[in-house]
Every structure is written in C-alpha cells, then in structure tokens.
N, C-alpha and C. Protein backbone atom coordinates (compact mmCIF):
# COMPACT_ATOMS: atom_id res chain seq x y z
N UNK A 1 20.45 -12.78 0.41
CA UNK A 1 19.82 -12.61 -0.89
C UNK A 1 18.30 -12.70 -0.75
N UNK A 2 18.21 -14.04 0.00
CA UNK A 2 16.09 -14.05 0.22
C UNK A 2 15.76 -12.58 0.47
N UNK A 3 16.56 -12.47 1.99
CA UNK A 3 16.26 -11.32 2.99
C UNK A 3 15.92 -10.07 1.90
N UNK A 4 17.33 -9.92 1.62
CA UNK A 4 16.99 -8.72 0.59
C UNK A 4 15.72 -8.46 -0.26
N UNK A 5 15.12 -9.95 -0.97
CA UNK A 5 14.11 -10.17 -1.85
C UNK A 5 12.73 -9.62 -1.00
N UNK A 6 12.62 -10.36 -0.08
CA UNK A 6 11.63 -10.30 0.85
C UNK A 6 11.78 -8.86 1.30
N UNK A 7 12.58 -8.17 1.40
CA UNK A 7 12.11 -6.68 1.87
C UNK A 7 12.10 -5.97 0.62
N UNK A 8 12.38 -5.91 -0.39
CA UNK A 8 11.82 -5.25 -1.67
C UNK A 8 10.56 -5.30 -1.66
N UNK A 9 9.80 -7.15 -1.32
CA UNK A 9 8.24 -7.12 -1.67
C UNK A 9 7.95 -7.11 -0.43
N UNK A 10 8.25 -6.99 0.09
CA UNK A 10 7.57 -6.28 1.47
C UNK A 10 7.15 -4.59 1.59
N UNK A 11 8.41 -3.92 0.86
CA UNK A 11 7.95 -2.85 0.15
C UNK A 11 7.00 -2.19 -0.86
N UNK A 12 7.11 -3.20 -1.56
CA UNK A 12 6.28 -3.05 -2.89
C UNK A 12 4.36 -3.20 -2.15
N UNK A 13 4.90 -4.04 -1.17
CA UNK A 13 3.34 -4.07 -0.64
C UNK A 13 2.80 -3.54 0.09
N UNK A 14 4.07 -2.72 1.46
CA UNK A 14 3.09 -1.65 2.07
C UNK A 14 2.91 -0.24 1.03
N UNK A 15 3.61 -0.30 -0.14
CA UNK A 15 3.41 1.19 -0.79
C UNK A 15 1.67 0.58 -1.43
N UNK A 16 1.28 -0.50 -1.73
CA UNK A 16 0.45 -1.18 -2.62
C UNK A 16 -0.79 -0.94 -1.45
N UNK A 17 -0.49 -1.20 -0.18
CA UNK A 17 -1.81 -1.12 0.92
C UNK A 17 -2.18 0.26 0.86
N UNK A 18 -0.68 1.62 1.48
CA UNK A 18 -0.61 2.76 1.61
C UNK A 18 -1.46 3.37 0.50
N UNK A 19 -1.42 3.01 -0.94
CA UNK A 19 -1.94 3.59 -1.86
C UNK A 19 -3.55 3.16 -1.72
N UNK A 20 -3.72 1.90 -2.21
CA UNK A 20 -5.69 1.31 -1.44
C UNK A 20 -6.07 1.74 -0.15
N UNK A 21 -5.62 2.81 0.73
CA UNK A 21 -5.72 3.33 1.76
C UNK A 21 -6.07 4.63 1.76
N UNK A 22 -5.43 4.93 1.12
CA UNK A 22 -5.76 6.80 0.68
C UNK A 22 -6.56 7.05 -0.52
N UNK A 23 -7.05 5.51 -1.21
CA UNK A 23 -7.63 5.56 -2.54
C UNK A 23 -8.76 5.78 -1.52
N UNK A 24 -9.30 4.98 -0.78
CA UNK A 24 -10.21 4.49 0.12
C UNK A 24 -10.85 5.33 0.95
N UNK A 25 -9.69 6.40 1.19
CA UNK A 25 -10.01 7.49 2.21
C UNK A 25 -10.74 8.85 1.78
N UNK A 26 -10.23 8.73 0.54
CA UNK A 26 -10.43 9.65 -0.78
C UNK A 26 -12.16 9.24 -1.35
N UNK A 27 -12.60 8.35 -1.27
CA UNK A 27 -13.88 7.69 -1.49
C UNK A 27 -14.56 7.94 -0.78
N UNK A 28 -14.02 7.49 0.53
CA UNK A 28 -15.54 7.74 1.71
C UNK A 28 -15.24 9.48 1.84
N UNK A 29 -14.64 10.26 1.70
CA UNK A 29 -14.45 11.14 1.67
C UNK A 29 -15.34 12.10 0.73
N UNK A 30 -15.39 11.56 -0.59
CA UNK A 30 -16.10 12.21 -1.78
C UNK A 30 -17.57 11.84 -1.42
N UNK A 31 -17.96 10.48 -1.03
CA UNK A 31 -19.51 9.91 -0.65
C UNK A 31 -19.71 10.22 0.32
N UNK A 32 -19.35 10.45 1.21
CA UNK A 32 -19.85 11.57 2.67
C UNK A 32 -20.04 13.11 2.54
C-alpha cells in the first residue's frame, strides 16, 4: 500500500520536474 503511494508521488513529481524543465528550456530558449 505505502509502495504503491510512494510511486504515484514519485510520479506526480518527475511529471512536476519534467514539466519545470521544458518550462525552463522554453525560457532560455525565447531569451537567447
């Protein structure tokens, strides 16, 4: 049951990095 919990938000957080990553990439991208 943890296990399970813990990989939902383990999910929820690499989609949460993945997204501030390409937000990020998208930025220096537009300012360069």
């Amino acid at each position: 049951m943890f296990l399970l919990n813990f990989n939902k938000i383990y999910e929820t957080f690499s989609k949460i990095i993945f997204k501030s990553e390409m937000i990020q990439s998208c930025y220096v991208t537009v300012v360069s």
